[in-house]
Protein backbone atom coordinates (compact mmCIF):
# COMPACT_ATOMS: atom_id res chain seq x y z
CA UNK A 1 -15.35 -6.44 16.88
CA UNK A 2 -16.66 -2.92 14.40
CA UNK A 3 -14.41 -1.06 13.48
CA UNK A 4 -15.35 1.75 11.30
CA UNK A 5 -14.90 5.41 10.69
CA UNK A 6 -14.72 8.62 8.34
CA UNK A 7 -11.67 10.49 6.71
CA UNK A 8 -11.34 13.95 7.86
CA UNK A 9 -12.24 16.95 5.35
CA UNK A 10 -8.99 18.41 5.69
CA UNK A 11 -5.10 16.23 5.78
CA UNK A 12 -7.34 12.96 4.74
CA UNK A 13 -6.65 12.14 8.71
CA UNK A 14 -8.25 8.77 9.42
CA UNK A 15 -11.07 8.77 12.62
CA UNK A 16 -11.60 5.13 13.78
CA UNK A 17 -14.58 3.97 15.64
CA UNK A 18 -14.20 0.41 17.33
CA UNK A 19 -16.65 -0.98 19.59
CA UNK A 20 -17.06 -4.58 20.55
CA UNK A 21 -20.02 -4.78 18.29
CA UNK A 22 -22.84 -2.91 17.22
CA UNK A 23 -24.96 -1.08 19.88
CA UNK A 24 -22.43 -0.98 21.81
CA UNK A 25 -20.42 1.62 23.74
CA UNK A 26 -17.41 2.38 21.65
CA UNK A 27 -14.29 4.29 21.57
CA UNK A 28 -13.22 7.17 18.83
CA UNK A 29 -9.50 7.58 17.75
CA UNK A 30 -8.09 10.99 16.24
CA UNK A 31 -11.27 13.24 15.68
CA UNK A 32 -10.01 15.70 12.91
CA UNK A 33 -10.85 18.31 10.99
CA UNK A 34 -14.92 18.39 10.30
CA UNK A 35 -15.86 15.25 11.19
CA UNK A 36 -18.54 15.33 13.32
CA UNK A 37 -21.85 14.96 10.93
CA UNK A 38 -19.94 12.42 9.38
CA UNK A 39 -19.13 10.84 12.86
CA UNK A 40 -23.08 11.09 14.00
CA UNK A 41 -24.05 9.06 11.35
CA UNK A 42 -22.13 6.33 11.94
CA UNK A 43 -22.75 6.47 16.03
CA UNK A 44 -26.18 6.40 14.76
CA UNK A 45 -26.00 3.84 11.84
CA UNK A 46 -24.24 1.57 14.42
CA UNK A 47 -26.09 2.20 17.04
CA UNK A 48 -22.90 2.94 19.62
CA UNK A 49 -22.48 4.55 22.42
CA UNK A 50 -18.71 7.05 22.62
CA UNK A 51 -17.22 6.17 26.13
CA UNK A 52 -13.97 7.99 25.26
CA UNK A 53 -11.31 9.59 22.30
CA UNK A 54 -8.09 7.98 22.28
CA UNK A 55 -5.36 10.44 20.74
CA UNK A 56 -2.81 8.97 19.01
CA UNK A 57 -0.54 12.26 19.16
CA UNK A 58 -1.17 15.61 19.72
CA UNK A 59 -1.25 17.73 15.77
CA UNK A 60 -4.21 19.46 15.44
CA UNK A 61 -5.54 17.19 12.16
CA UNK A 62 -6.13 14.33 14.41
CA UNK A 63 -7.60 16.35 17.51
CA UNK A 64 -9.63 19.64 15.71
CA UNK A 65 -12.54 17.84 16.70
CA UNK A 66 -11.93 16.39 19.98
CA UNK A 67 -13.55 18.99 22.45
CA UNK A 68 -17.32 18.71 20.89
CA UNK A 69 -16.73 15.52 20.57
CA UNK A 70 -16.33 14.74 24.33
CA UNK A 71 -18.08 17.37 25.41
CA UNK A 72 -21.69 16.95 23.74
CA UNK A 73 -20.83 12.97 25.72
CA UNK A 74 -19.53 14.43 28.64
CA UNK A 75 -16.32 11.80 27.74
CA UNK A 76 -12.49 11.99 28.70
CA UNK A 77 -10.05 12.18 26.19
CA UNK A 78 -7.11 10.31 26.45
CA UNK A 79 -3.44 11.52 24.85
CA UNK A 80 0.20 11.61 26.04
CA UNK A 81 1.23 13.59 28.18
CA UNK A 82 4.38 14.90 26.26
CA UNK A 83 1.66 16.32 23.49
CA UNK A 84 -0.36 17.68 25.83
CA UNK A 85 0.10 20.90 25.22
CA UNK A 86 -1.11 20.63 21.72
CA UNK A 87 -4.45 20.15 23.18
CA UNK A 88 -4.35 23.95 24.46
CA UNK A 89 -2.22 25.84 21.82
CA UNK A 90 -2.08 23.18 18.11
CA UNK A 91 0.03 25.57 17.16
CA UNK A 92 3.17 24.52 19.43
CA UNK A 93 3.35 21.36 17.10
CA UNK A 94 3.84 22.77 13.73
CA UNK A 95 5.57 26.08 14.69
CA UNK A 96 3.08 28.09 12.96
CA UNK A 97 -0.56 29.72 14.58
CA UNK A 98 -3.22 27.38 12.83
CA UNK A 99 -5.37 30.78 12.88
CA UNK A 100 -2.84 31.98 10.45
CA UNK A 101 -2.64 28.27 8.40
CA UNK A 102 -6.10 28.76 7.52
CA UNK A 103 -6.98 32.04 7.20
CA UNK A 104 -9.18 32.19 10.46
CA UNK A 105 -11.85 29.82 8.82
CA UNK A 106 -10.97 27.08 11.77
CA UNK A 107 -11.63 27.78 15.90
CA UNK A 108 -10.21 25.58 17.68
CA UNK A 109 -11.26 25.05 21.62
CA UNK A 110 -9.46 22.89 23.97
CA UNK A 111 -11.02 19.93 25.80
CA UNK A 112 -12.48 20.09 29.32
CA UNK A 113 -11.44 16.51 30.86
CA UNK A 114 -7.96 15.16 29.59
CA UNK A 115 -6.12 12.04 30.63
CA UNK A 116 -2.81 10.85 30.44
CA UNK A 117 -1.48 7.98 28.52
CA UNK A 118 1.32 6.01 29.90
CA UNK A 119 3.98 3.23 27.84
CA UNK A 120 3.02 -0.29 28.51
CA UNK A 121 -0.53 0.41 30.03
CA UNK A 122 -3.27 -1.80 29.51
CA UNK A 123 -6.61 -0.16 29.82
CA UNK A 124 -9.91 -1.37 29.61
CA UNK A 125 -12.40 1.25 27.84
CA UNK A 126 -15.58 0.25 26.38
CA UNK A 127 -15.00 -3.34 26.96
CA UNK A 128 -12.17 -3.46 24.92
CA UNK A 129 -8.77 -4.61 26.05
CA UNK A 130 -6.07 -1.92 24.64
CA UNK A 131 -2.06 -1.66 25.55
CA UNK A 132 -0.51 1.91 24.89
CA UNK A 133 3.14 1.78 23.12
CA UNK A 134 5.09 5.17 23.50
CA UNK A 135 6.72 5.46 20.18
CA UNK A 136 7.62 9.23 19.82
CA UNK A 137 9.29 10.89 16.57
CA UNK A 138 7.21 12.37 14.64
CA UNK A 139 5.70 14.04 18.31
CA UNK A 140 7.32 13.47 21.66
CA UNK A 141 4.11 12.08 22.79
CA UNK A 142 2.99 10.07 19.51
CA UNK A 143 1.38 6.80 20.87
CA UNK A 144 0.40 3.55 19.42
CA UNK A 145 -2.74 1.59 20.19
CA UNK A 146 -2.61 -2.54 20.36
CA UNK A 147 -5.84 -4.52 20.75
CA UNK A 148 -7.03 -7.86 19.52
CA UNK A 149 -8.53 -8.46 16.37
CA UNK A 150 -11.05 -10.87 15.68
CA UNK A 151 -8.91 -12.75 13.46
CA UNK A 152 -5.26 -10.78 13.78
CA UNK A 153 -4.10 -8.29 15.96
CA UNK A 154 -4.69 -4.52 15.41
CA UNK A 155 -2.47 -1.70 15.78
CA UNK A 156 -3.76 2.34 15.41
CA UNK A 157 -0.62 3.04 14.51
CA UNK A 158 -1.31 7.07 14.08
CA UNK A 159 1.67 9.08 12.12
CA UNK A 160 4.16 6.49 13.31
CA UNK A 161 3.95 4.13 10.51
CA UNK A 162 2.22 4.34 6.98
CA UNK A 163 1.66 1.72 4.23
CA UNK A 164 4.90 2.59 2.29
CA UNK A 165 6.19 5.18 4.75
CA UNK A 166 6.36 6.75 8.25
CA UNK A 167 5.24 10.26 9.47
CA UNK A 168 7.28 13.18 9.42
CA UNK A 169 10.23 14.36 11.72
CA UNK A 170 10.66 17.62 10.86
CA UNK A 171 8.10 19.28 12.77
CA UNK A 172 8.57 20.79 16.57
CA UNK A 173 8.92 18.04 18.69
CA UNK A 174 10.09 15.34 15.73
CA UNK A 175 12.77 13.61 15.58
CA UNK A 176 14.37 11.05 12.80
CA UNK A 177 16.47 9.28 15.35
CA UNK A 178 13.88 8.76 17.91
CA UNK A 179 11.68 7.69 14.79
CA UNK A 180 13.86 4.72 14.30
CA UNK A 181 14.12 4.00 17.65
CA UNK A 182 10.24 3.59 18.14
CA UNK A 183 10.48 2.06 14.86
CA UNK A 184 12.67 -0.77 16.15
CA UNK A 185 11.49 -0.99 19.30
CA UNK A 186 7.58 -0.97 18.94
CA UNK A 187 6.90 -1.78 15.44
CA UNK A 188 9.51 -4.17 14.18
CA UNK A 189 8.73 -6.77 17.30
CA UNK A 190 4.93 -6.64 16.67
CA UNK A 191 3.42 -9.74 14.83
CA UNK A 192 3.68 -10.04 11.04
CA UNK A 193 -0.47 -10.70 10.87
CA UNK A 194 -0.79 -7.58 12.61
CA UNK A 195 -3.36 -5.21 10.95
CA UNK A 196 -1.92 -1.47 10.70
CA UNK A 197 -4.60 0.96 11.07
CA UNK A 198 -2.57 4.31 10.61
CA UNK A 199 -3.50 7.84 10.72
CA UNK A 200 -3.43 8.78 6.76
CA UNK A 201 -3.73 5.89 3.70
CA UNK A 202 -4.89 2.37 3.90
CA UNK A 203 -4.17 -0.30 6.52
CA UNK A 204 -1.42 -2.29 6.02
CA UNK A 205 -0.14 -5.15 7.71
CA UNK A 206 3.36 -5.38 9.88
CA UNK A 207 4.56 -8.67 7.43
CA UNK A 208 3.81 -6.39 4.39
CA UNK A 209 5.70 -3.27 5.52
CA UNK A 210 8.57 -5.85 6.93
CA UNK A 211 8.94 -6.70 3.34
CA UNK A 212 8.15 -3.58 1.90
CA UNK A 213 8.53 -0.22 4.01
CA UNK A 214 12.17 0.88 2.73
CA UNK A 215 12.36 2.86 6.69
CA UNK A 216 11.64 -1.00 8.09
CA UNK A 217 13.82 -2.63 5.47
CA UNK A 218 16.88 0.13 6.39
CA UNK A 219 16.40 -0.95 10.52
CA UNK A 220 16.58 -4.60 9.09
CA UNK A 221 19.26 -4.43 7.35
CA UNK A 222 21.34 -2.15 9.63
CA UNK A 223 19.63 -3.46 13.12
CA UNK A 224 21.95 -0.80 15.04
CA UNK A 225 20.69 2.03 13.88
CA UNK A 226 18.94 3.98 16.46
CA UNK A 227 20.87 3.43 19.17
């Protein structure tokens, strides 16, 4: 399996490219802010093919870049549907007109062909086998991505889970106690060779934050919270 990518210019947002292997059709996670030279060059360097962008939430640094992204491919992008609405006004997830945020430097322009994400679904894009966990907190619709590894399992894990930390709650649509929930739910049973590809920073792996992540380490500790 490649999996590859670029850091957005703005937020340090992570875009991940994985394909089966090179020349191969592929899918793109989380297009952000000014990625798309960046992006080229790697479709090009690898020789891949975009069949679709998988969203793994709905704020407007992992989805600036969605629309000419699918629409130059004529590609469906794929979020939840509780942070769908991001996709036609960003601003509705940070309570605050991203016109305003950045001084009218960024236009943003919603996507043509949207589809909805369900919890538990399996789907097979690009030849690659990938189940969608729900696991909202830091956005009602914030989604995590499962799909085999070559040698461990992989996770996208978005702004649900850091190395060292989780995302946010404190934006519209967050919430800490739904956080932990997800938390417990979705991340805690996952494998401890699990790779953690998240959103912002390095990977990670699930045995690593088990031991390490003080939000994983409170859930451990206090297995009721949540409820």
């Amino acid at each position: 399996m490649l999996i590859t990518g670029v850091e957005a210019e703005a937020f340090g947002t992570n875009c991940y490219v994985v394909a089966a292997g090179p020349g191969e059709q592929c899918l793109i996670v989380d297009p952000g802010v000014g990625v798309i030279d960046e992006l080229d060059e790697v479709l090009a360097k690898h020789r891949l093919h975009p069949a679709a962008v998988l969203l793994t939430h709905g704020h407007f640094d992992h989805t600036f870049s969605v629309a000419p992204v699918c629409g130059a491919r004529g590609i469906t992008a794929y979020v939840h549907p509780a942070d769908l609405e991001m996709l036609a006004d960003p601003g509705k997830g940070l309570g605050a007109d991203i016109s305003q945020l950045f001084g009218g430097r960024l236009t943003y322009t919603e996507p043509d062909d949207v589809a909805e994400l369900t919890d538990g679904a399996v789907m097979s894009l690009a030849g690659i086998e990938i189940t969608v966990d729900h696991a909202p907190g830091h956005t009602g619709g914030s989604v995590l991505f499962r799909l085999p590894g070559d040698d461990s399992p992989l996770c996208l894990s978005g702004d649900v889970l850091f190395a060292g930390s989780i995302g946010r709650t404190d934006l519209p649509g967050g919430s800490t106690d739904t956080m932990m929930t997800s938390l417990r739910d979705k991340i805690l049973p996952l494998a401890d060779e699990t790779v953690v590809l998240p959103g912002h920073g390095p990977a990670t792996t699930i045995g690593r934050e088990r031991a390490t992540n003080p939000y994983l380490r409170e859930l451990i500790a206090a297995p009721g919270r949540g409820l």
